[in-house]
PDB file of N, CA and C in Angstrom:
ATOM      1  N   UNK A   1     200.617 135.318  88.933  1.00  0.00           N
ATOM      2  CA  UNK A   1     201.633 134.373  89.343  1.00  0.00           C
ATOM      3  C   UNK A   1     201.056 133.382  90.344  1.00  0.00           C
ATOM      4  N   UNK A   2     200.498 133.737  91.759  1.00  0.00           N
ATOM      5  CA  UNK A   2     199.554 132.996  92.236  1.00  0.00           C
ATOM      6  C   UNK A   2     198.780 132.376  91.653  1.00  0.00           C
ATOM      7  N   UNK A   3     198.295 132.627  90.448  1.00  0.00           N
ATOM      8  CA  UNK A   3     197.046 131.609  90.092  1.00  0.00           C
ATOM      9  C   UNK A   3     197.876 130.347  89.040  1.00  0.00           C
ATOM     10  N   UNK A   4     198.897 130.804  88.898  1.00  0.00           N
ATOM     11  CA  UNK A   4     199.496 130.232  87.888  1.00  0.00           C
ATOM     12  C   UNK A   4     200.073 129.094  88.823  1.00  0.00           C
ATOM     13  N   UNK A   5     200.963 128.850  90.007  1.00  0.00           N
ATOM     14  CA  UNK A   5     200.989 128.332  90.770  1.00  0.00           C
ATOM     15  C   UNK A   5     200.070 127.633  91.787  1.00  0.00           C
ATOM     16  N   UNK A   6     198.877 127.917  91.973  1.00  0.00           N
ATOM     17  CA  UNK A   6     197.926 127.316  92.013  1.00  0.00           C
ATOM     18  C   UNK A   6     197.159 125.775  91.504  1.00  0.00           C
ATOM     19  N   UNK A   7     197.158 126.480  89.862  1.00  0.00           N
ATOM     20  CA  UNK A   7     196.896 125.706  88.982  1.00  0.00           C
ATOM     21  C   UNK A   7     198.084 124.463  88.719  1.00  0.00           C
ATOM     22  N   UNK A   8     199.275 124.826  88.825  1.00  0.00           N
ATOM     23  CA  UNK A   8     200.231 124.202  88.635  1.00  0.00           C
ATOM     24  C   UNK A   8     199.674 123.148  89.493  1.00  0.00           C
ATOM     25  N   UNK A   9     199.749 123.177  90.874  1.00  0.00           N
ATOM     26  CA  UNK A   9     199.360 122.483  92.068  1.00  0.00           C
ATOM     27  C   UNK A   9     198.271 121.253  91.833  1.00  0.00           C
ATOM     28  N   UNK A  10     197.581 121.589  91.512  1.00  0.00           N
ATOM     29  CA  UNK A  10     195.949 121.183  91.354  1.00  0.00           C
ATOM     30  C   UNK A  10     196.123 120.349  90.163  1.00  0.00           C
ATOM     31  N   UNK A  11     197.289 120.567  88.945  1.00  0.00           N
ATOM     32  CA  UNK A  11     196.992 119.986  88.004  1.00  0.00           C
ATOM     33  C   UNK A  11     198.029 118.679  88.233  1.00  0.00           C
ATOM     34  N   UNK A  12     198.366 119.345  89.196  1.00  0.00           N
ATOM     35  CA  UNK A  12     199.534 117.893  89.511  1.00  0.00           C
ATOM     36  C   UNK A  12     198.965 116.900  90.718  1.00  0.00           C
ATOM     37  N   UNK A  13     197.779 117.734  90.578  1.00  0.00           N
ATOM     38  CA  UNK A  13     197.620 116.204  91.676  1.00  0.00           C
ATOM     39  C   UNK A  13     196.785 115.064  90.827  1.00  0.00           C
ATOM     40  N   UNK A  14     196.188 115.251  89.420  1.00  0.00           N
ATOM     41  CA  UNK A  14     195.979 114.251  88.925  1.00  0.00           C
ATOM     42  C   UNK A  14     197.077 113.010  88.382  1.00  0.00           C
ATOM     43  N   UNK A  15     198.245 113.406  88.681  1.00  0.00           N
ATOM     44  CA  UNK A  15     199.039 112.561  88.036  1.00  0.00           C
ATOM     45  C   UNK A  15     200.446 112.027  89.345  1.00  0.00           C
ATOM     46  N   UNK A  16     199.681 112.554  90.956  1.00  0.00           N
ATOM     47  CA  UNK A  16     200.725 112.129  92.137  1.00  0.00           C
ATOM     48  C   UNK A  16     201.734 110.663  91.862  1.00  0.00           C
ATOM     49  N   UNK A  17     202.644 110.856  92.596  1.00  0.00           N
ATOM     50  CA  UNK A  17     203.480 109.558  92.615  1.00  0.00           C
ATOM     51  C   UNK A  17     202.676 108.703  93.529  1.00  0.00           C
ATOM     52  N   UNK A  18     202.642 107.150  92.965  1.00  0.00           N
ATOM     53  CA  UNK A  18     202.144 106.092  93.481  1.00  0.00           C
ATOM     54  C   UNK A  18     202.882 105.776  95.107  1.00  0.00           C
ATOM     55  N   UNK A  19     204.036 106.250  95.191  1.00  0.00           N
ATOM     56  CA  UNK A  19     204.684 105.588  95.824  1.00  0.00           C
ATOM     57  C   UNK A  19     203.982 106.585  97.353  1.00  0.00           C
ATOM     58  N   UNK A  20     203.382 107.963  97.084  1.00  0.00           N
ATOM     59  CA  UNK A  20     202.526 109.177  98.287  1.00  0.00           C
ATOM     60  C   UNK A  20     201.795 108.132  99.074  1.00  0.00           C
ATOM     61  N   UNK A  21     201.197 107.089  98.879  1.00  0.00           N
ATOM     62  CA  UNK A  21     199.948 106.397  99.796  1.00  0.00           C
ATOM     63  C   UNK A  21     200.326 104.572  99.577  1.00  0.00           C
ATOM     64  N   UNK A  22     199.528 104.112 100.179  1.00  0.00           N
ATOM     65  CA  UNK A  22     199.972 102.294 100.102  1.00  0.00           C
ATOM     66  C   UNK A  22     198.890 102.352  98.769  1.00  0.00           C
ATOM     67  N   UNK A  23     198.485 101.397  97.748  1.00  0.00           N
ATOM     68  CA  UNK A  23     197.679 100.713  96.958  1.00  0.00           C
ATOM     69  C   UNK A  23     196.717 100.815  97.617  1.00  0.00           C
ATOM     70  N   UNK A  24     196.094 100.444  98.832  1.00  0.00           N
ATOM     71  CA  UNK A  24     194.623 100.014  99.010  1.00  0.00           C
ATOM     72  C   UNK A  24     194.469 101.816  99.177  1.00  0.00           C
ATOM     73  N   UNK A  25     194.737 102.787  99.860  1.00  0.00           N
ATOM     74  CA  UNK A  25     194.244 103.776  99.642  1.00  0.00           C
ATOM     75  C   UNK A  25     194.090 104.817  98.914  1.00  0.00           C
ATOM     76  N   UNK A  26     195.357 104.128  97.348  1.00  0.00           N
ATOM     77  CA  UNK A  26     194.923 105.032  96.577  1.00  0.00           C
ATOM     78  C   UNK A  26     194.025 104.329  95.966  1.00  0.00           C
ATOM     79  N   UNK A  27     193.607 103.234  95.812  1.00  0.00           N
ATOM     80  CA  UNK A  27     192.510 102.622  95.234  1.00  0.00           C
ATOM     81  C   UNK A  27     190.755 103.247  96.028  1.00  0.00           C
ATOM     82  N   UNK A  28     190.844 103.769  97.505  1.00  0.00           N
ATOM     83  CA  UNK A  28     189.903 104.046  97.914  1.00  0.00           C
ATOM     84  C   UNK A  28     189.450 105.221  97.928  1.00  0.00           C
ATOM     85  N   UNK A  29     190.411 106.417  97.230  1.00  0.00           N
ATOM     86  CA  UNK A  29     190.195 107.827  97.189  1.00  0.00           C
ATOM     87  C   UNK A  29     189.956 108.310  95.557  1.00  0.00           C
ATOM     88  N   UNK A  30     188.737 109.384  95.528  1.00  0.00           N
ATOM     89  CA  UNK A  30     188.523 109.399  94.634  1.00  0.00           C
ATOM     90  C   UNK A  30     189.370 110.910  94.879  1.00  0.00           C
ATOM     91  N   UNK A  31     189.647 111.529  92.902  1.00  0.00           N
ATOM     92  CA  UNK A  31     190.314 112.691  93.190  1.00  0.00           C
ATOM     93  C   UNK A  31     189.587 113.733  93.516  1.00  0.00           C
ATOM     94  N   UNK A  32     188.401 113.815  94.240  1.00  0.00           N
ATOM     95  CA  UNK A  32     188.026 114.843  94.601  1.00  0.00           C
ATOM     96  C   UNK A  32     188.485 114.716  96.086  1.00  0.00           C
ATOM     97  N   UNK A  33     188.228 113.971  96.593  1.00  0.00           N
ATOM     98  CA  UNK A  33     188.601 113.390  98.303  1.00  0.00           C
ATOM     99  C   UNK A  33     190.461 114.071  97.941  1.00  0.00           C
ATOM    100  N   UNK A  34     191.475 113.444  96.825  1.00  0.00           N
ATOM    101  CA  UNK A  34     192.756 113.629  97.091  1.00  0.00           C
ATOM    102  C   UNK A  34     192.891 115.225  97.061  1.00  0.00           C
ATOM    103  N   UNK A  35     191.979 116.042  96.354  1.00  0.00           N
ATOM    104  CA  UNK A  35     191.931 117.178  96.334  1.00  0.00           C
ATOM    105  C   UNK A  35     191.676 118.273  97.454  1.00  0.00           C
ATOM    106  N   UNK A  36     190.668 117.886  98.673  1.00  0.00           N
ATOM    107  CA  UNK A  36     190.503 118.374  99.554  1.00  0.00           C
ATOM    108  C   UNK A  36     191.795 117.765 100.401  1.00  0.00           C
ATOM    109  N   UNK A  37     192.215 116.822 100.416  1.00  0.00           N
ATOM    110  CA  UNK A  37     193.435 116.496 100.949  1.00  0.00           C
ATOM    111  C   UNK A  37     194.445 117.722 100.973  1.00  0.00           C
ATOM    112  N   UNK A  38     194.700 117.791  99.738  1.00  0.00           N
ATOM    113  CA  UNK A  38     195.670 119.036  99.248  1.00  0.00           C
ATOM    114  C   UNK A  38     195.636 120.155  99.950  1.00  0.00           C
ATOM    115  N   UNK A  39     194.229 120.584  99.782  1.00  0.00           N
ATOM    116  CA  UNK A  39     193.925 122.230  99.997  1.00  0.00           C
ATOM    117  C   UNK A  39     193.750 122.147 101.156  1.00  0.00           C
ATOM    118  N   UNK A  40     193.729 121.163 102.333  1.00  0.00           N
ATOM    119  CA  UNK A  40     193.250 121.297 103.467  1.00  0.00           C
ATOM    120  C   UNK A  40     195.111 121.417 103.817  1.00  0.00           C
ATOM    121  N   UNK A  41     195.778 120.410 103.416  1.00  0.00           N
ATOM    122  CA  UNK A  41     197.295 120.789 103.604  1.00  0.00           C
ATOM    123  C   UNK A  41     197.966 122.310 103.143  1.00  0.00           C
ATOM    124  N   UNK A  42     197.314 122.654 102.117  1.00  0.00           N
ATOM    125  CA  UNK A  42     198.054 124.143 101.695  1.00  0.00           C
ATOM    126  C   UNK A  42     197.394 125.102 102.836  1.00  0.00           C
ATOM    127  N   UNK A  43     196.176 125.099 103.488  1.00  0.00           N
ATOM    128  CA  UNK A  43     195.365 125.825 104.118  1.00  0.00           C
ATOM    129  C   UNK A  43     196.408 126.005 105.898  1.00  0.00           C
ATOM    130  N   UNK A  44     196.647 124.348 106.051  1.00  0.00           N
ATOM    131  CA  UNK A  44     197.035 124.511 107.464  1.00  0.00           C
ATOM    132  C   UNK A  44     198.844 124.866 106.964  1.00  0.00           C
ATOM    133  N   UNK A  45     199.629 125.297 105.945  1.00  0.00           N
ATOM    134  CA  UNK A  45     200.607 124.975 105.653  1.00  0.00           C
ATOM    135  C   UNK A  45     201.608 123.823 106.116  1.00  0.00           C
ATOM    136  N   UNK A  46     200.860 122.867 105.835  1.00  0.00           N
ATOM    137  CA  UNK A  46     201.337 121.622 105.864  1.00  0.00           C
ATOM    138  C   UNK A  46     202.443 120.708 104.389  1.00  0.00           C
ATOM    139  N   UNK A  47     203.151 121.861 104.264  1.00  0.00           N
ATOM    140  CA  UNK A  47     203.835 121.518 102.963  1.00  0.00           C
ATOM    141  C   UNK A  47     203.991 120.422 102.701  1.00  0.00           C
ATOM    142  N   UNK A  48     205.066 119.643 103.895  1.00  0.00           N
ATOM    143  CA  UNK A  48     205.496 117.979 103.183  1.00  0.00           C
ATOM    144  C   UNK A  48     203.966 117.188 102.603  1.00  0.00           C
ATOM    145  N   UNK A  49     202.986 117.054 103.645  1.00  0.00           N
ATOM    146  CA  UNK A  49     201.627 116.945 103.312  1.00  0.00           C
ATOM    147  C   UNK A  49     201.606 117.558 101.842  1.00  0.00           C
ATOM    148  N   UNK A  50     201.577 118.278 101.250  1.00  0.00           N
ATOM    149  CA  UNK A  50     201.297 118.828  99.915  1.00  0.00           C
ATOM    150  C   UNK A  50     202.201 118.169  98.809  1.00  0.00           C
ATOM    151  N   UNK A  51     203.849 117.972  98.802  1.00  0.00           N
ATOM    152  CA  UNK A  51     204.475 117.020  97.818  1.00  0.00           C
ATOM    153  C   UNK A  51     204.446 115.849  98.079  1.00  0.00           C
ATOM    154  N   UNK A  52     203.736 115.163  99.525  1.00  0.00           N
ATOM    155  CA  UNK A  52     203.319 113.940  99.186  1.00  0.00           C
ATOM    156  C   UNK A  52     202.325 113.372  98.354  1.00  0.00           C
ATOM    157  N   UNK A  53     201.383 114.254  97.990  1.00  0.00           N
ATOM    158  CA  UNK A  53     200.291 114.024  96.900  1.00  0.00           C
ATOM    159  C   UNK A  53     200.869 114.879  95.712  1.00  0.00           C
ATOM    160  N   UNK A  54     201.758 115.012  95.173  1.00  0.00           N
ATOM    161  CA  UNK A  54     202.321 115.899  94.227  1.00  0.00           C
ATOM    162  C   UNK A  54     203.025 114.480  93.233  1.00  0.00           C
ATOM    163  N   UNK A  55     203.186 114.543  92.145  1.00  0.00           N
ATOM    164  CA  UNK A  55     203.795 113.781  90.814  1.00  0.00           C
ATOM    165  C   UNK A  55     205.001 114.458  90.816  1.00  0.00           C
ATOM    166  N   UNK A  56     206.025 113.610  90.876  1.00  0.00           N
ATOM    167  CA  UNK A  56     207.493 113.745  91.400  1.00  0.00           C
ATOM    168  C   UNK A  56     207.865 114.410  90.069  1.00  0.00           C
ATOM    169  N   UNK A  57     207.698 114.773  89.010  1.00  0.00           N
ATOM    170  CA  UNK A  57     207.724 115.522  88.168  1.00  0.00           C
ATOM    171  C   UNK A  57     207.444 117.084  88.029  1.00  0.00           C
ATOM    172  N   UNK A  58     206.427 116.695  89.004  1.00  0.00           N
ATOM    173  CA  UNK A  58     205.402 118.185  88.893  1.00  0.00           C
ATOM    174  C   UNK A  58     206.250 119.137  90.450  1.00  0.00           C
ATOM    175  N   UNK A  59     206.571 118.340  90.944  1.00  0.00           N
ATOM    176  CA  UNK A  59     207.360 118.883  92.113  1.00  0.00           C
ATOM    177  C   UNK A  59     208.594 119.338  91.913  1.00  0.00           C
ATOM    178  N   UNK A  60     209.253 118.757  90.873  1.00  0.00           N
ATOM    179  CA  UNK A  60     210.602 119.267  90.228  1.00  0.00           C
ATOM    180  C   UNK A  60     210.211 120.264  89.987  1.00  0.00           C
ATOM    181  N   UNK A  61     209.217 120.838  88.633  1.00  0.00           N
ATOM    182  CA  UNK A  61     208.872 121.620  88.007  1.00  0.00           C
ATOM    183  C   UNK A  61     208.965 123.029  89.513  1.00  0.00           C
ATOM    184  N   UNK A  62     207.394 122.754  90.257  1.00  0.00           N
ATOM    185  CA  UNK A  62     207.600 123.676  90.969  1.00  0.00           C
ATOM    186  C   UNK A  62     208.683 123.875  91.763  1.00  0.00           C
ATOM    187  N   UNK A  63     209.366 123.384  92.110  1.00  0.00           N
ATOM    188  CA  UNK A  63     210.830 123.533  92.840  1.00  0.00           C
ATOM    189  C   UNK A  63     211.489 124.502  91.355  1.00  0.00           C
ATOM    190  N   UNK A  64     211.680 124.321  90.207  1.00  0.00           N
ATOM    191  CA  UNK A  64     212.774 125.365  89.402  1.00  0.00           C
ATOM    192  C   UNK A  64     212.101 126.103  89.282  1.00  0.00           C
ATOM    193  N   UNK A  65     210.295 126.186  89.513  1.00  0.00           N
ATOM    194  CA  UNK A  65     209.539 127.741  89.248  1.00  0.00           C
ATOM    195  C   UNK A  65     209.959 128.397  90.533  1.00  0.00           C
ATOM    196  N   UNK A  66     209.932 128.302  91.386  1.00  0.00           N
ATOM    197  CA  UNK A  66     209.720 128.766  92.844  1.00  0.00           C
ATOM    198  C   UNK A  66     211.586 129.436  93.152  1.00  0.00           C
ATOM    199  N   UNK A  67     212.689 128.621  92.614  1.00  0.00           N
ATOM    200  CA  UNK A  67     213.720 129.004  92.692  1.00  0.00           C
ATOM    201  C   UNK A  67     214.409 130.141  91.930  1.00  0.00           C
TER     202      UNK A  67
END
């Protein structure tokens, strides 16, 4: 279940909402940089930090898995 949620996570950050960062910095981050972003937020449990780089889709999703 953890890994499954995990993955969920990770796979949603290739597809975040535009609206998480201004244009010039999502233009300046590559997704490995948005990725340590993530895990450095799941690490310090910095949640809001974590669905701000999340695809407003993928955050629904985990919101009805998690409920």
């Amino acid at each position: 279940m953890r890994a499954s949620i995990t993955l969920l996570l990770l796979v949603s950050l290739t597809a975040r909402a535009p609206q998480a960062q201004s244009a010039q910095a999502q233009a300046a981050e590559t997704p490995e940089q948005v990725t340590d972003r993530f895990i450095t937020a799941m690490r310090t449990g910095d949640w809001k930090g974590m669905a701000s780089l999340m695809h407003q889709n993928a955050l629904k999703e985990m919101r009805n898995l998690l409920a």
